[in-house]
Protein backbone atom coordinates (compact mmCIF):
# COMPACT_ATOMS: atom_id res chain seq x y z
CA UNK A 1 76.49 2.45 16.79
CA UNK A 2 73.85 0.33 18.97
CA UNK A 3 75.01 -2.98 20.25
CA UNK A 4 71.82 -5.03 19.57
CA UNK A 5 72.88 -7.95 21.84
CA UNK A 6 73.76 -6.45 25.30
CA UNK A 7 70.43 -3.16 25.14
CA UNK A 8 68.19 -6.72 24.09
CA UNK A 9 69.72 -8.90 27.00
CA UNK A 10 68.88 -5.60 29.20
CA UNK A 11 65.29 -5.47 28.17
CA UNK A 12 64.91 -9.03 29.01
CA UNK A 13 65.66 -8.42 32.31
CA UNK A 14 63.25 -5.83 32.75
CA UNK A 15 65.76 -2.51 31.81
CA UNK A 16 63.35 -0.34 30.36
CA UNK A 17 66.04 2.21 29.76
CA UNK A 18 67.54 0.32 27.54
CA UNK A 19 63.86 -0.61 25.74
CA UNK A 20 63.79 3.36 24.62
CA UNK A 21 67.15 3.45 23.93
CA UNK A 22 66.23 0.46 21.07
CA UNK A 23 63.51 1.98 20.29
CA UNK A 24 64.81 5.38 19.59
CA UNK A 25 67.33 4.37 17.92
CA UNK A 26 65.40 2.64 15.27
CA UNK A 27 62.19 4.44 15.37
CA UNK A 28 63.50 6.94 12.73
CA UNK A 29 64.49 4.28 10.22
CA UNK A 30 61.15 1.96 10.92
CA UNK A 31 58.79 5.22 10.44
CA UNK A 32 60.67 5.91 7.03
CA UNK A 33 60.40 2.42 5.85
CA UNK A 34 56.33 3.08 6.68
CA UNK A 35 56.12 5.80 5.13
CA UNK A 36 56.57 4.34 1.88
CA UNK A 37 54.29 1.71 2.27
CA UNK A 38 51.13 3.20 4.22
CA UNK A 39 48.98 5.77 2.48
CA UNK A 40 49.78 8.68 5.10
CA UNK A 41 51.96 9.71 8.02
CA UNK A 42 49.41 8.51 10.85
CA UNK A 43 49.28 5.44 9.20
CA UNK A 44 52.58 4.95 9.00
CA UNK A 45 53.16 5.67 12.96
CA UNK A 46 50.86 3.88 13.83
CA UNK A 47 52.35 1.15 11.71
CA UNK A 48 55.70 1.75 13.27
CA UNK A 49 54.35 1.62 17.03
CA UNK A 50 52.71 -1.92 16.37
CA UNK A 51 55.84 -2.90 14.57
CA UNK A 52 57.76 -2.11 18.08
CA UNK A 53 54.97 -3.38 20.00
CA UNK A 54 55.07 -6.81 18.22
CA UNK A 55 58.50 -7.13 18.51
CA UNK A 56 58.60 -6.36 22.57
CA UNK A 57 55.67 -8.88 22.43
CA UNK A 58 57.68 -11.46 20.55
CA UNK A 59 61.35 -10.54 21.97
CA UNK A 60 61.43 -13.73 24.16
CA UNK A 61 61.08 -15.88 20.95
CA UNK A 62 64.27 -14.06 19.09
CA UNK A 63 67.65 -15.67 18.76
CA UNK A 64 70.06 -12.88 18.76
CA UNK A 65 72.43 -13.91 16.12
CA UNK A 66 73.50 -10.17 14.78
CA UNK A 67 70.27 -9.64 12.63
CA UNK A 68 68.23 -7.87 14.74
CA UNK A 69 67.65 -5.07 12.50
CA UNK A 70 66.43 -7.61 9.75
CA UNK A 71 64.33 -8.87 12.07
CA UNK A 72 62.47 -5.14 12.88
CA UNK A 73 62.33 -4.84 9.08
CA UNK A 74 60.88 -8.26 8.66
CA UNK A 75 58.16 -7.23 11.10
CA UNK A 76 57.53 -4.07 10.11
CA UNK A 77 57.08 -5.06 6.19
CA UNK A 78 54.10 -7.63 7.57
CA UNK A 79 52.62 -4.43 9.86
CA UNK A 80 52.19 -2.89 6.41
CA UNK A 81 51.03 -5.27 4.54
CA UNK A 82 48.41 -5.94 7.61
CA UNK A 83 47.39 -2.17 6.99
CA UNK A 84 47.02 -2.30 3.47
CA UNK A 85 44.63 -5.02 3.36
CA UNK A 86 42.70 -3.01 5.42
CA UNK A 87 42.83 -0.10 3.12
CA UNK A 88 42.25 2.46 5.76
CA UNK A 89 41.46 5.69 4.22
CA UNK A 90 43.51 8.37 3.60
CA UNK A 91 43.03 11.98 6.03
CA UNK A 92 44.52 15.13 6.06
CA UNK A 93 46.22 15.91 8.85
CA UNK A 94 45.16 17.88 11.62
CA UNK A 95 48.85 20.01 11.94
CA UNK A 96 48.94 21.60 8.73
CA UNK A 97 52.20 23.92 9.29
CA UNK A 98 53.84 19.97 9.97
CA UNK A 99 52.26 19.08 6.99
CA UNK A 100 54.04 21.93 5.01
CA UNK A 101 57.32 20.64 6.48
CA UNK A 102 56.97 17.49 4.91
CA UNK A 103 56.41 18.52 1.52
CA UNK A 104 59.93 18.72 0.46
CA UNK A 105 60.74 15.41 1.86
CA UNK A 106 57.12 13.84 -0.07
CA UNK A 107 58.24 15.73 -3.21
CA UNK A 108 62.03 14.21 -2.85
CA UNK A 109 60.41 10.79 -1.98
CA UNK A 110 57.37 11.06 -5.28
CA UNK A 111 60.53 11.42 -7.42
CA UNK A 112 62.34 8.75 -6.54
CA UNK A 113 59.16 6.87 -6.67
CA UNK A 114 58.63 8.35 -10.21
CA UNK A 115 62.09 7.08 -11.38
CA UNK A 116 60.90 3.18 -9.83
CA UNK A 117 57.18 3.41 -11.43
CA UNK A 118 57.55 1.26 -14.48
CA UNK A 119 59.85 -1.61 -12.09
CA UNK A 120 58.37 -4.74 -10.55
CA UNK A 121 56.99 -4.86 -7.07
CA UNK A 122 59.77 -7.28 -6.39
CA UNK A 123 62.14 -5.11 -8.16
CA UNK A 124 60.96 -1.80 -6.58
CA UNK A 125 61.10 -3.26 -2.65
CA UNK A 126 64.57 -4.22 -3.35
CA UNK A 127 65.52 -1.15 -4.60
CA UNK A 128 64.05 1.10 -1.84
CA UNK A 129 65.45 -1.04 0.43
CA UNK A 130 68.67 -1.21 -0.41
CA UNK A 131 69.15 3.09 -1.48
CA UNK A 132 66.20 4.63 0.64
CA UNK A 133 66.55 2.33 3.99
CA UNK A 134 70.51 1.67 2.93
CA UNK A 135 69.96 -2.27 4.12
CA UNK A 136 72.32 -4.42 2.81
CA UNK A 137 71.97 -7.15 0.24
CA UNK A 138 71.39 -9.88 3.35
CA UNK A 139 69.55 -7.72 5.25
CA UNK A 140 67.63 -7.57 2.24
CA UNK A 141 67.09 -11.18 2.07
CA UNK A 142 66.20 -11.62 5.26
CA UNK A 143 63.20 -8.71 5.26
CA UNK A 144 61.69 -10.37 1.98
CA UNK A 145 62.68 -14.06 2.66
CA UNK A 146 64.28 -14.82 -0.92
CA UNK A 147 68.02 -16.15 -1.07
CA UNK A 148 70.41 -13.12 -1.61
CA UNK A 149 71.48 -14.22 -5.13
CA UNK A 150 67.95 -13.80 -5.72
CA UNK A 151 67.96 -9.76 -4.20
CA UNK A 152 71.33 -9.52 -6.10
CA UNK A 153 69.73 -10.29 -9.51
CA UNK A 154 66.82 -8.28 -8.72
CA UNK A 155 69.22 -5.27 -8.08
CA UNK A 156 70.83 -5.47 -10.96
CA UNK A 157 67.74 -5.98 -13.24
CA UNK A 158 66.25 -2.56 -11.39
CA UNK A 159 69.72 -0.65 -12.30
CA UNK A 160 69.60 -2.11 -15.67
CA UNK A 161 66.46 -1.00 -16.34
CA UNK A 162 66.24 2.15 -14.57
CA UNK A 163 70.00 3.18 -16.49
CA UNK A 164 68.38 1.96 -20.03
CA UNK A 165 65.08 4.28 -19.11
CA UNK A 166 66.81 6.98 -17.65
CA UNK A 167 70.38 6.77 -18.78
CA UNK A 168 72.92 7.94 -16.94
CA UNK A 169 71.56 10.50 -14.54
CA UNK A 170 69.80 8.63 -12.42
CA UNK A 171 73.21 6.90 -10.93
């Protein structure tokens, strides 16, 4: 495990060793979250290198209090949204045999969208957040700026719902 506070109190004093460390460390999970919420793959690193960008940028202004990872989240949801307004368009991509590679993991990732399809947005962010990025309920919170309860209830209306559509496979 990554200990947020001392790699962030090494970039601030100029340790870029410990900059790639952080960023390698989350790139993975960042470029995953993307993924779900930019139209295709170059969108979605591009969307993960401003999201580290901005928070290098911005790391003066954060209060390391043990929510650091909420905080990358929290950036990289508004990266996305920034990119969906401006509804790039979609393009192949110029590896192919890549491309082929990924199909397994799209076709894993359409179902799982398939099963969420019929939830609200609200409903459907929780959800992937909480089984596809494995955040927890305050990480949650914090990356979509409700209360927790407010996650929590969401949750549990999504499993409802998704158990009453699908029954009992889907757990």
């Amino acid at each position: 495990m990554i200990h947020d506070d001392a790699l962030l109190q090494k970039i601030r004093d100029g340790d870029s060793t410990s900059l790639d460390k952080l960023v390698a460390f989350y790139y993975p999970d960042i470029l995953r979250y993307c993924l779900w919420h930019t139209p295709n793959r170059q969108t979605a690193e591009d969307a993960t290198q401003d999201t580290f960008l901005k928070t290098i940028r911005h790391l003066d202004a954060y209060v390391h209090c043990g929510k650091f990872r909420a905080y990358l989240y929290k950036i990289a949801a508004n990266v996305c949204i920034d990119y969906s307004r401006k509804k790039t368009m979609e393009q192949l991509p110029d590896d192919l045999q890549e491309y082929d590679i990924q199909m397994e993991r799209i076709e894993s990732d359409a179902h799982f969208l398939w099963l969420l399809r019929d939830l609200s947005d609200e409903q459907r962010e929780v959800v992937l957040l909480r089984f596809a990025h494995e955040q927890k309920i305050r990480e949650i919170a914090e990356v979509i700026g409700v209360p927790m309860r407010t996650v929590q209830s969401r949750l549990r209306s999504a499993l409802k719902r998704l158990e009453k559509d699908f029954g009992k496979e889907v757990r």
